[in-house]
N, C-alpha and C. Protein backbone atom coordinates (compact mmCIF):
# COMPACT_ATOMS: atom_id res chain seq x y z
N UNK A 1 0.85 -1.18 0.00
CA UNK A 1 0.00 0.00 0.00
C UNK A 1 0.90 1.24 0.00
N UNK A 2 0.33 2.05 -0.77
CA UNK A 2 1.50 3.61 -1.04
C UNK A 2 0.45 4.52 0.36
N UNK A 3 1.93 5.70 0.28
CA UNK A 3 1.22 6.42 0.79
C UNK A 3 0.02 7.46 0.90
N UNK A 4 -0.22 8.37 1.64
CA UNK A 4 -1.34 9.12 1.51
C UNK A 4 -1.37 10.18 0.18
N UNK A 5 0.09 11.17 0.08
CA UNK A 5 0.44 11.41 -0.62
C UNK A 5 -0.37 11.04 -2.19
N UNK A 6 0.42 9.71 -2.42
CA UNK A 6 -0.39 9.19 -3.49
C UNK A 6 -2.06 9.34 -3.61
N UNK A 7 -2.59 8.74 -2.56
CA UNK A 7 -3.86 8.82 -2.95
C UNK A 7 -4.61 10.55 -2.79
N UNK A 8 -3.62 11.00 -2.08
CA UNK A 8 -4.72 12.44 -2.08
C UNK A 8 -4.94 12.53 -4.13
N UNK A 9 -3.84 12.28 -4.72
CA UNK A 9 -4.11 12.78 -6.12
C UNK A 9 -5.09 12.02 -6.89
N UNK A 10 -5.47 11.23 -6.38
CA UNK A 10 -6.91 10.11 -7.12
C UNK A 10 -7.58 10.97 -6.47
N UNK A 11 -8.91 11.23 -7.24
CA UNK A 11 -10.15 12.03 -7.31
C UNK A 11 -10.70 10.89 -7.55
N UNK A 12 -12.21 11.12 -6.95
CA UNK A 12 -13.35 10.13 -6.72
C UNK A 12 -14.60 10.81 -7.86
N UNK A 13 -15.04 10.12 -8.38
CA UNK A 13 -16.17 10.74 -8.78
C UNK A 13 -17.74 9.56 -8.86
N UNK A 14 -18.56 10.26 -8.90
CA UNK A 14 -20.16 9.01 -8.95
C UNK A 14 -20.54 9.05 -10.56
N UNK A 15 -19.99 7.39 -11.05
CA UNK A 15 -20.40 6.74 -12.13
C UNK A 15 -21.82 6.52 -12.23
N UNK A 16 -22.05 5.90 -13.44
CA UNK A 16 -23.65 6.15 -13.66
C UNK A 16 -23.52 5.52 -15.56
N UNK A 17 -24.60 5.04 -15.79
CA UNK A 17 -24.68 4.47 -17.09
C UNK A 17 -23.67 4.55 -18.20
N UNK A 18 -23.04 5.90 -18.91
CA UNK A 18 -21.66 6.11 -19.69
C UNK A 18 -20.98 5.32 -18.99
N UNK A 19 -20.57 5.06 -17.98
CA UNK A 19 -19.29 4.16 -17.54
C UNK A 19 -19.31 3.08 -17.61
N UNK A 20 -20.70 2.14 -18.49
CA UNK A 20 -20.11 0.89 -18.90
C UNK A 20 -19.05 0.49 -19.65
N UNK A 21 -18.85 1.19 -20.43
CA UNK A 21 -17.36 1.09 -21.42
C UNK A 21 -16.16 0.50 -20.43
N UNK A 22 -15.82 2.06 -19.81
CA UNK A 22 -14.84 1.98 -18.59
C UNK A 22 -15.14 0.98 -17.61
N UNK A 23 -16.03 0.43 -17.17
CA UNK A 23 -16.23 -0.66 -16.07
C UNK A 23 -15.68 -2.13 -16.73
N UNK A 24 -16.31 -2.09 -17.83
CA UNK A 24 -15.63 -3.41 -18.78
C UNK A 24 -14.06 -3.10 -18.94
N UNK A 25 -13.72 -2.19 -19.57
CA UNK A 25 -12.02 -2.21 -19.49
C UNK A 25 -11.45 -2.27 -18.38
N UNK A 26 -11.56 -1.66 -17.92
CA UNK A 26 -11.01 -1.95 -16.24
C UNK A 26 -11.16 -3.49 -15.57
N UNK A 27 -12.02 -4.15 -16.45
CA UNK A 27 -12.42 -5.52 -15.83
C UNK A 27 -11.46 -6.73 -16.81
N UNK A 28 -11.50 -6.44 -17.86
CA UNK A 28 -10.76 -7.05 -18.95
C UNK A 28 -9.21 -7.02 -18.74
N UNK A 29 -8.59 -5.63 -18.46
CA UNK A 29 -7.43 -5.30 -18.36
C UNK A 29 -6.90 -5.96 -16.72
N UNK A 30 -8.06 -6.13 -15.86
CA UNK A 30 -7.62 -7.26 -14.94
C UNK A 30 -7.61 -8.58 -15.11
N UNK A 31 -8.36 -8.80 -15.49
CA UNK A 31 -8.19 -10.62 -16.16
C UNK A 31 -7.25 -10.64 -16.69
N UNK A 32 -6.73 -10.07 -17.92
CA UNK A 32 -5.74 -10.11 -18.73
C UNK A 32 -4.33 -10.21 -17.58
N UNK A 33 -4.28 -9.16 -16.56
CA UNK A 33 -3.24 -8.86 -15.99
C UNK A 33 -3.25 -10.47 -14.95
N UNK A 34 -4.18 -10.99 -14.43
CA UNK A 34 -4.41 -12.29 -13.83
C UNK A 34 -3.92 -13.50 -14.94
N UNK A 35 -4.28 -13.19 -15.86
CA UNK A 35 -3.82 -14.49 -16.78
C UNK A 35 -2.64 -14.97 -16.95
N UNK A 36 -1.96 -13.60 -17.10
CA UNK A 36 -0.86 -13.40 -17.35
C UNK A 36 0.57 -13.81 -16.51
N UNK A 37 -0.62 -13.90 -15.10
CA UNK A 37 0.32 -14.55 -13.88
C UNK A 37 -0.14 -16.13 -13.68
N UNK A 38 -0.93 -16.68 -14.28
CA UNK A 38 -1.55 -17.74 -14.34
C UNK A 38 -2.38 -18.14 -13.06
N UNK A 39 -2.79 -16.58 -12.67
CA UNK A 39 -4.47 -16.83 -11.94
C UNK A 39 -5.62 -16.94 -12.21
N UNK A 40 -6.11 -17.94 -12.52
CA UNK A 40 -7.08 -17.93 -13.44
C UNK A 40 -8.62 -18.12 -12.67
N UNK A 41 -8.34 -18.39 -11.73
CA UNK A 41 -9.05 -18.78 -10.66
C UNK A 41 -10.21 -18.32 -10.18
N UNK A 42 -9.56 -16.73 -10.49
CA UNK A 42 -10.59 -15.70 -9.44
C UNK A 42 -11.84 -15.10 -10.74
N UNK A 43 -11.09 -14.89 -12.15
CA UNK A 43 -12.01 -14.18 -12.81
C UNK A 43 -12.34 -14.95 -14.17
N UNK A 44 -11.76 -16.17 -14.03
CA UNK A 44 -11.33 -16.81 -15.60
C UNK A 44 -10.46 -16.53 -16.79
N UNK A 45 -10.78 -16.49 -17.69
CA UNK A 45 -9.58 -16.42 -18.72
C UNK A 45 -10.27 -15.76 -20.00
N UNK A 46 -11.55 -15.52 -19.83
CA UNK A 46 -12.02 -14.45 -20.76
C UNK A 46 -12.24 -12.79 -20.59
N UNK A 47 -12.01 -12.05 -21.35
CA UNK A 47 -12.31 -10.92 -21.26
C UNK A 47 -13.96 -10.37 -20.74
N UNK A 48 -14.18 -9.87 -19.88
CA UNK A 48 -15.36 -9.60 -19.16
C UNK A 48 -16.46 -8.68 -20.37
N UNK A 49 -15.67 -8.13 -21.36
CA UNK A 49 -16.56 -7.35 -22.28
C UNK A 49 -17.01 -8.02 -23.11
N UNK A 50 -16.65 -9.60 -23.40
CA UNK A 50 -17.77 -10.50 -24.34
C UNK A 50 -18.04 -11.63 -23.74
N UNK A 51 -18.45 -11.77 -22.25
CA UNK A 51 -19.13 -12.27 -21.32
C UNK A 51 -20.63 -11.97 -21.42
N UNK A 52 -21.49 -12.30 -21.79
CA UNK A 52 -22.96 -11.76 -21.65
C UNK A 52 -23.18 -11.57 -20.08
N UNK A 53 -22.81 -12.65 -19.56
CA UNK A 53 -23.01 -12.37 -17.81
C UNK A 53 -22.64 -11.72 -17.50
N UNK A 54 -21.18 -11.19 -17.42
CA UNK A 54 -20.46 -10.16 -17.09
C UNK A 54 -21.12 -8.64 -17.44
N UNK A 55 -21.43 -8.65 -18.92
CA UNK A 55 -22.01 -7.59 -19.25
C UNK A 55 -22.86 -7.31 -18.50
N UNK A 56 -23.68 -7.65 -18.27
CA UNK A 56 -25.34 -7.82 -17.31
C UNK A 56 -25.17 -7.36 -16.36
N UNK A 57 -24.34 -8.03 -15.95
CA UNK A 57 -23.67 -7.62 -14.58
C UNK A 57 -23.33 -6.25 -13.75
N UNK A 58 -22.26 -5.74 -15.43
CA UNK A 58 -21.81 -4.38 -14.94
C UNK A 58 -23.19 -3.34 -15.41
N UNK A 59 -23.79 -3.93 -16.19
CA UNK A 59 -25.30 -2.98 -16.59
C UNK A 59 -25.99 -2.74 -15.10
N UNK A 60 -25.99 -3.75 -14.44
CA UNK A 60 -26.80 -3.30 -13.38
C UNK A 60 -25.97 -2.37 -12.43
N UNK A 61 -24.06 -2.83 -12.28
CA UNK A 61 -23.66 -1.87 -11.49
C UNK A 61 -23.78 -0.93 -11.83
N UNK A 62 -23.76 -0.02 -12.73
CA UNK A 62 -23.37 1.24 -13.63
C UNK A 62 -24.80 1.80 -13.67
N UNK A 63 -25.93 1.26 -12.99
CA UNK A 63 -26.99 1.69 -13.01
C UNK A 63 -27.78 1.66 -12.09
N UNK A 64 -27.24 1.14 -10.98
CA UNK A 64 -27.42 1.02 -9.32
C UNK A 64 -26.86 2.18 -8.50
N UNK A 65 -26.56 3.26 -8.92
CA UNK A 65 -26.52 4.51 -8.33
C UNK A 65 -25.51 4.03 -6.95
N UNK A 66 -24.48 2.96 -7.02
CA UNK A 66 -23.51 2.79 -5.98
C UNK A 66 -22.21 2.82 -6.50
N UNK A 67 -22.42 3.24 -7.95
CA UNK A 67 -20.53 2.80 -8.57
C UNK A 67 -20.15 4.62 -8.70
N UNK A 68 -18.72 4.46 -8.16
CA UNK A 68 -17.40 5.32 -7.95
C UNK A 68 -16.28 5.20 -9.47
N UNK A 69 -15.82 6.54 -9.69
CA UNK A 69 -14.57 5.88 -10.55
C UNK A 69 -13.51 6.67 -9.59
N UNK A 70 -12.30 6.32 -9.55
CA UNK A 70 -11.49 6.72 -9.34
C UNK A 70 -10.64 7.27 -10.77
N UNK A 71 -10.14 8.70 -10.39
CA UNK A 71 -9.08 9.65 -11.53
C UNK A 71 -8.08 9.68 -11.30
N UNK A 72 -7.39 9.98 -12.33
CA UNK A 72 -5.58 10.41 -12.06
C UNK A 72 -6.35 11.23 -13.79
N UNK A 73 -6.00 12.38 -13.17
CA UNK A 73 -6.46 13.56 -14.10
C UNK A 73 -7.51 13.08 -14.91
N UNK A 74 -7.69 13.13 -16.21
CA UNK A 74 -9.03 12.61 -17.00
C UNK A 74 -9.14 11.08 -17.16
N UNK A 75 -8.02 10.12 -16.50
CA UNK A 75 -8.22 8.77 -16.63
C UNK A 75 -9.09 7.95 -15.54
N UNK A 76 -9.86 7.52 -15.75
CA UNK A 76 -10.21 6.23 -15.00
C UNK A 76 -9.74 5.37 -14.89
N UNK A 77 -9.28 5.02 -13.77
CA UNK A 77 -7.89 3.92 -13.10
C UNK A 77 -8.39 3.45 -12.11
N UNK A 78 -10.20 2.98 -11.58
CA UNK A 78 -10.13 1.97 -10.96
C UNK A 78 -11.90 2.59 -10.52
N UNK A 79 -12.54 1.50 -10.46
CA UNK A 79 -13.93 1.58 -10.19
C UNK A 79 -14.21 0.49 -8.54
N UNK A 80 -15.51 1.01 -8.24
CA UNK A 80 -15.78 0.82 -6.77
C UNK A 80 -17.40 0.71 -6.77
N UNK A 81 -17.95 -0.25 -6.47
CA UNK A 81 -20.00 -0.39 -6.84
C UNK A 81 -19.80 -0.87 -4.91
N UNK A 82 -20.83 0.10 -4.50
CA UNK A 82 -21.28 -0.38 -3.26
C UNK A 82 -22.99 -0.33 -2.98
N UNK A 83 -23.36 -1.02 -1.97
CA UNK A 83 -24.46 -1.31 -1.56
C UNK A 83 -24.64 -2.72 -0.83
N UNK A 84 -25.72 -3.32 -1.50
CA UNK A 84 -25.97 -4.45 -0.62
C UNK A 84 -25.60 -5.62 -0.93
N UNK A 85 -24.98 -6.90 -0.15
CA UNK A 85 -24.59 -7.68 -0.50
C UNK A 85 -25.05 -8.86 -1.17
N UNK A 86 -24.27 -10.00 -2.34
CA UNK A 86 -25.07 -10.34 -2.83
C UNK A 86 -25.23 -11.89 -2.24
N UNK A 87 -26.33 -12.14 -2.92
CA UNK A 87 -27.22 -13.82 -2.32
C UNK A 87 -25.82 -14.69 -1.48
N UNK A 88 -24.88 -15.14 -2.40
CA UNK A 88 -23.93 -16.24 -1.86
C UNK A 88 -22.85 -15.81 -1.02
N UNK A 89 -23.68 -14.63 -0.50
CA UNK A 89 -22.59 -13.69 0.91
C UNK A 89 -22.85 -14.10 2.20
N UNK A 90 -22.53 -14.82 3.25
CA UNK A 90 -22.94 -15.04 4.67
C UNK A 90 -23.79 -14.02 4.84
N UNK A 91 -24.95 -13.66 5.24
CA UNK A 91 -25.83 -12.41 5.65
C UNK A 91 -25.21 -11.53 7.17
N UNK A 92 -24.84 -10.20 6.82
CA UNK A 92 -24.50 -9.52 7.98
C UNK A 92 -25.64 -9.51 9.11
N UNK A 93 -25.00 -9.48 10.50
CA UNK A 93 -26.20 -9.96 11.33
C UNK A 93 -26.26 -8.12 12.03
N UNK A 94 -25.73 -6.73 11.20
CA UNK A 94 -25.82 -5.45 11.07
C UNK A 94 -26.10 -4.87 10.33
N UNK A 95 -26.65 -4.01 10.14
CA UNK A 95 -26.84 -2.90 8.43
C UNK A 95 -25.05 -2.58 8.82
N UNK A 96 -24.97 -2.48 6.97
CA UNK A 96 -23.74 -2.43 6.57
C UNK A 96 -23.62 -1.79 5.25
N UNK A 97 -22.51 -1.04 4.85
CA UNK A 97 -22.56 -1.43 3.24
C UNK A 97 -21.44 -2.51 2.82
N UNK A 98 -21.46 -2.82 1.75
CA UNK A 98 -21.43 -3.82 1.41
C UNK A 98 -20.36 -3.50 -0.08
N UNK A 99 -19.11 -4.16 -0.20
CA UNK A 99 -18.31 -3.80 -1.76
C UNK A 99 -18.68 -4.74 -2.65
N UNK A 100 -19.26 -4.28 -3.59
CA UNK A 100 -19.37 -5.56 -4.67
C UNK A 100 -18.49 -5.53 -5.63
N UNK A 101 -18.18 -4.96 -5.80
CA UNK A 101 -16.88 -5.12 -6.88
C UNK A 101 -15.86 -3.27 -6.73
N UNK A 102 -14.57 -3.94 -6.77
CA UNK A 102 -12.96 -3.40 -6.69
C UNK A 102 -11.99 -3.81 -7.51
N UNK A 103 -11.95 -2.88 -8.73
CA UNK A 103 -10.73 -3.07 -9.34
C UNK A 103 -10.45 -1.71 -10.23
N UNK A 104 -8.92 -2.36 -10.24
CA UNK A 104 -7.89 -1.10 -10.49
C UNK A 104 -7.74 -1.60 -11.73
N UNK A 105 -7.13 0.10 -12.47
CA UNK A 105 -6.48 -0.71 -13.86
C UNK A 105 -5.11 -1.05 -13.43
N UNK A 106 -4.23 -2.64 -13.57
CA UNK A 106 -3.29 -2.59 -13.53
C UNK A 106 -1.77 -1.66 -13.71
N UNK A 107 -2.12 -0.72 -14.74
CA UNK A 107 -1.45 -0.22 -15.41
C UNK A 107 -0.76 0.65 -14.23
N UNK A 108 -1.95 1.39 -13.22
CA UNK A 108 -1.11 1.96 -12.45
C UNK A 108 -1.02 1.82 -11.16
N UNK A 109 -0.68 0.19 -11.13
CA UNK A 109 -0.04 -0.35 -9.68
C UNK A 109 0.59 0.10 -9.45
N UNK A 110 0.19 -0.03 -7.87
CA UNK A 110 1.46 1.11 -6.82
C UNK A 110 1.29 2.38 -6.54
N UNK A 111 -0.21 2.92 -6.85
CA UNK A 111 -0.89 4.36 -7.06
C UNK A 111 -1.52 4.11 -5.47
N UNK A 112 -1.92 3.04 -5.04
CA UNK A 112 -2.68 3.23 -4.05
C UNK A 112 -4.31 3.22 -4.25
N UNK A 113 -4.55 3.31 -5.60
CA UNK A 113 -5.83 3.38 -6.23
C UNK A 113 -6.89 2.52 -5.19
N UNK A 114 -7.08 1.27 -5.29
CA UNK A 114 -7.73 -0.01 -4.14
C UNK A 114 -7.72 0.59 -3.22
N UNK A 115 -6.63 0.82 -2.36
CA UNK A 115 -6.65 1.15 -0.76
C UNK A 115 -7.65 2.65 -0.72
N UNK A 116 -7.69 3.73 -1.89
CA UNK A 116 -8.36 4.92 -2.08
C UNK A 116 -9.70 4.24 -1.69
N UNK A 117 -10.25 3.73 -2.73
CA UNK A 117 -11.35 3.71 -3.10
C UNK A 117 -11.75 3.01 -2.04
N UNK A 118 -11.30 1.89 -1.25
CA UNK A 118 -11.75 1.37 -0.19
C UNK A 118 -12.18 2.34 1.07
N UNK A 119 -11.12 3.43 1.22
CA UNK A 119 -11.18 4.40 2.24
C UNK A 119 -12.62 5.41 1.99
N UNK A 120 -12.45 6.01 0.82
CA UNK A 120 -13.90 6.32 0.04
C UNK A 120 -15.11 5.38 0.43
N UNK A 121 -15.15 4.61 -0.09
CA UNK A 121 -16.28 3.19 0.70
C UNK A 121 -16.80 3.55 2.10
N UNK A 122 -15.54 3.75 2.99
CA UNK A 122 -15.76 3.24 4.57
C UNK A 122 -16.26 4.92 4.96
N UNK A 123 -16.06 5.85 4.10
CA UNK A 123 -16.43 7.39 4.24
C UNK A 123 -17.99 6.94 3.66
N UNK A 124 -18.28 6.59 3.05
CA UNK A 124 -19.93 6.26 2.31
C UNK A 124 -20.57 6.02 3.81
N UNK A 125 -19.99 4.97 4.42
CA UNK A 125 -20.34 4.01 5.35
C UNK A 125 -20.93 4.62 6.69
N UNK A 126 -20.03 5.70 6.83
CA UNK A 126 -19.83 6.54 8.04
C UNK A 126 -21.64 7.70 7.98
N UNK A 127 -20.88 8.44 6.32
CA UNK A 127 -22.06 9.40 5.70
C UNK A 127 -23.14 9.04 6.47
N UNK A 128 -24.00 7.34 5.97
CA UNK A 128 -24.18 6.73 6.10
C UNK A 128 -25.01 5.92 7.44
N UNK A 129 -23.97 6.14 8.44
CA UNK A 129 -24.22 5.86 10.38
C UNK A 129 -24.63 4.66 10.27
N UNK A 130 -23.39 3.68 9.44
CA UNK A 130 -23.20 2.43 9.31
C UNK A 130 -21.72 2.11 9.91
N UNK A 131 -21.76 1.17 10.90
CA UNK A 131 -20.42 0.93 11.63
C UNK A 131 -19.67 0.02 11.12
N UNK A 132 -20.23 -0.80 10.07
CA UNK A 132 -20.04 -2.53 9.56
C UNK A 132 -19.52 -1.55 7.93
N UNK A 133 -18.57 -1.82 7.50
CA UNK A 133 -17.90 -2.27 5.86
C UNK A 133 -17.90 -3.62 5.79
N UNK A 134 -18.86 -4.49 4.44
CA UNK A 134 -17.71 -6.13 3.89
C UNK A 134 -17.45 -6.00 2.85
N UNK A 135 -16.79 -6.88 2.62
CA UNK A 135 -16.18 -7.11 0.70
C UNK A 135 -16.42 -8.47 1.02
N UNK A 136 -16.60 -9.05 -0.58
CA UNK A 136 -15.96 -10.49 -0.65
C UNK A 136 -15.27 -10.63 -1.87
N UNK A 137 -14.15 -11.84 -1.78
CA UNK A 137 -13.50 -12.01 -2.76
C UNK A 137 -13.16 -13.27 -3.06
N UNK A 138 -12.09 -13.43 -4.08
CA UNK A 138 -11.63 -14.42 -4.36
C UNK A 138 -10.96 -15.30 -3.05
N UNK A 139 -11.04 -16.33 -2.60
CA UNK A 139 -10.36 -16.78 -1.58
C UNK A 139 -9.73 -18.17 -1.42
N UNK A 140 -9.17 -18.24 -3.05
CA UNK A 140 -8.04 -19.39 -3.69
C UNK A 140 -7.13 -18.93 -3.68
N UNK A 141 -5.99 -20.24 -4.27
CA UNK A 141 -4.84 -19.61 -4.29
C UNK A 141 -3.97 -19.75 -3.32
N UNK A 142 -3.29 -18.36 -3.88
CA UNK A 142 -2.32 -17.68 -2.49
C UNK A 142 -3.01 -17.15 -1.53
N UNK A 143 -4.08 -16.51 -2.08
CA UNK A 143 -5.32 -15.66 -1.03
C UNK A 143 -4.44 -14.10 -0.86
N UNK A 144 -3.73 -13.91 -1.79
CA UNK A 144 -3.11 -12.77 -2.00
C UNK A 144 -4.20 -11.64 -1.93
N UNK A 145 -5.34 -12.22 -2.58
CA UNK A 145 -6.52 -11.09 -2.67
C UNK A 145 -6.71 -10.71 -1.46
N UNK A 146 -7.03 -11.56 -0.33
CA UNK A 146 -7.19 -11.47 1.61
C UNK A 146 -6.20 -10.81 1.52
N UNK A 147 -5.07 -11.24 1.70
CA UNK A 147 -4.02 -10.45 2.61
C UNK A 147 -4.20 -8.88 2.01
N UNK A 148 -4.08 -8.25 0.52
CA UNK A 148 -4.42 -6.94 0.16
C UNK A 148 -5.97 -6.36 0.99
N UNK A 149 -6.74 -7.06 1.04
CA UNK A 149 -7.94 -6.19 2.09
C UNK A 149 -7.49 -6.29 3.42
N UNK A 150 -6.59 -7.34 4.05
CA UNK A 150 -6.46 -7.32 6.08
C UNK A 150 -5.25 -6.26 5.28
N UNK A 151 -4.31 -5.76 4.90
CA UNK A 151 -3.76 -4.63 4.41
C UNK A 151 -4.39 -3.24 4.54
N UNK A 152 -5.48 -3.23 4.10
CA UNK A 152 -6.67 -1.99 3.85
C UNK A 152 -7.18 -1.82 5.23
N UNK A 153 -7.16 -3.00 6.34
CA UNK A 153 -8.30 -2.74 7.48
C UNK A 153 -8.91 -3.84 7.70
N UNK A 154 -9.49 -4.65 6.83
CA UNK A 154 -10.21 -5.52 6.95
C UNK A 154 -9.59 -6.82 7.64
N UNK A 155 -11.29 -7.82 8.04
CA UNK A 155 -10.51 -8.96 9.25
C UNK A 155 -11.42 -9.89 8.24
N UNK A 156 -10.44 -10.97 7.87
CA UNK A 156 -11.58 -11.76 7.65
C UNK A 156 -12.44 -12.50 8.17
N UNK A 157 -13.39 -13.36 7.98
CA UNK A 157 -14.83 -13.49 8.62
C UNK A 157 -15.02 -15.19 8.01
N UNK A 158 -15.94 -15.22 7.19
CA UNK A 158 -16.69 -16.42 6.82
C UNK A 158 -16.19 -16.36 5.50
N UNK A 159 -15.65 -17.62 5.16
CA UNK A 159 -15.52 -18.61 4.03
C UNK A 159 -16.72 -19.64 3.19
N UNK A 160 -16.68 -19.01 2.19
CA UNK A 160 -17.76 -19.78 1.48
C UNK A 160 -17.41 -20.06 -0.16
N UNK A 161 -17.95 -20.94 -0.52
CA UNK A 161 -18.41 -21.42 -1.99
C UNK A 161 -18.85 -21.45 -2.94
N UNK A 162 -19.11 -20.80 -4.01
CA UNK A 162 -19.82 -20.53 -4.84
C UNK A 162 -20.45 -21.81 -5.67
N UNK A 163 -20.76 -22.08 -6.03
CA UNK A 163 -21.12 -23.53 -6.65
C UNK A 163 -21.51 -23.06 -8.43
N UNK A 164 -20.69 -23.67 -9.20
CA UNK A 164 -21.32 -22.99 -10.37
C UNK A 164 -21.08 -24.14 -11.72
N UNK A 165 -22.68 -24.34 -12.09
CA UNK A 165 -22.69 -25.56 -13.14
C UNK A 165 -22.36 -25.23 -14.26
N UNK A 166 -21.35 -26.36 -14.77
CA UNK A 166 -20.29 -26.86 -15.22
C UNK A 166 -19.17 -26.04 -15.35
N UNK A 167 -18.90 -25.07 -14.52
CA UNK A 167 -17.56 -24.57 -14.56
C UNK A 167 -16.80 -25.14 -12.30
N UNK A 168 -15.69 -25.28 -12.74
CA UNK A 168 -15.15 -24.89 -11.13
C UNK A 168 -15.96 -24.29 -9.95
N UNK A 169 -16.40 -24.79 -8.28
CA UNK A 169 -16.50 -24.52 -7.75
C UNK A 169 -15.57 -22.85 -7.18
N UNK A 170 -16.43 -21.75 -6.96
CA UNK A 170 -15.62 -20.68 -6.76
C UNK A 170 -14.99 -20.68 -5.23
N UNK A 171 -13.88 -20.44 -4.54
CA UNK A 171 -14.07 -20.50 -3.05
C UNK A 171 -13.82 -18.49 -2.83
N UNK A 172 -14.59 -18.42 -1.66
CA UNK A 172 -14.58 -17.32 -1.16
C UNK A 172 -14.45 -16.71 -0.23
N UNK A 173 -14.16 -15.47 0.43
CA UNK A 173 -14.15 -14.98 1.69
C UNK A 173 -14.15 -13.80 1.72
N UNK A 174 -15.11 -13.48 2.67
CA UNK A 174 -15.93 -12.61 2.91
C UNK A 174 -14.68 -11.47 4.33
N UNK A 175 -14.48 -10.65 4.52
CA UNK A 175 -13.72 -9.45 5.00
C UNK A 175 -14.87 -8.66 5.73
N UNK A 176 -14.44 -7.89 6.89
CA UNK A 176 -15.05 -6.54 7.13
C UNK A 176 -14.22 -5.81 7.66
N UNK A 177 -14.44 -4.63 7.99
CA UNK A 177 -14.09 -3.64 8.30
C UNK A 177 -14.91 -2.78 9.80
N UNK A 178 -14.58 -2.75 10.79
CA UNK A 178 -15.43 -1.74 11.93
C UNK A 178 -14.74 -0.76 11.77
N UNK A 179 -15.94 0.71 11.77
CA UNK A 179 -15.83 1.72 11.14
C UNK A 179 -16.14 2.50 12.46
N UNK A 180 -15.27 3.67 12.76
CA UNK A 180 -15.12 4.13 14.49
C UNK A 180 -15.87 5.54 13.98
């Protein structure tokens, strides 16, 4: 994680329908950057912009009045959809918000971008007079993905499974954050 420094210069702004384009690249350009390390695990091995699911997907984030972009001057370098969590999430036993999807464009790792937008999140949260932040993520592997959120703040919590016919069982884990 960089310092503050860094992130004061990411600007936040509230996405909204135009940013499907950008939500798909930003999603593609991570897979790609996962493939490339031969993680294939967490997002698969196709590009998220000729995914029909995927598409669908980001249609509803980009239109759920919870997605963030993060800037470095006129670029978008990393998007942030919050609200409520979804079905195959352990159910919080608090009102919370909830991250449904976090990602950076690779390109400018080491910006601090993630740890921003997370901090942004837990400011929603607060706005908000919500004490509970979760994420969930990928939780194969190295679990490199965990250790980058207990990095950010977060503790992890409950481990779960995704179950998904005829592709790989997904494994997962779920993070929070107490917000003072």
């Amino acid at each position: 994680m960089t310092g503050m420094t860094d992130q004061q210069t990411i600007a936040i702004r509230p996405g909204g329908p135009d940013d499907a384009a950008t939500v798909l690249r930003l999603l593609d350009s991570a897979t790609a950057w996962l493939v490339a390390r031969g993680r294939t695990g967490q997002w698969g091995t196709e590009p998220a912009s000729t995914d029909p699911r995927r598409i669908a997907q980001t249609d509803v984030w980009t239109t759920g009045g919870g997605l963030y972009l993060a800037m470095l001057g006129d670029t978008e370098v990393g998007a942030l959809v919050v609200g409520s969590a979804t079905a195959y999430v352990p159910p919080a036993t608090e009102p919370e918000l909830f991250v449904n999807l976090l990602v950076t464009d690779r390109a400018y790792a080491g910006h601090g971008i993630g740890a921003r937008l997370l901090a942004y999140a837990a400011e929603l949260a607060r706005e908000r007079g919500l004490g509970l932040l979760r994420v969930d993520c990928y939780g194969g592997d190295d679990r490199a993905l965990v250790r980058f959120y207990e990095g950010c703040g977060f503790t992890a919590t409950d481990r779960f499974t995704v179950e998904r016919p005829g592709r790989e069982p997904w494994p997962g884990q779920v993070l929070e954050r107490r917000l003072g």
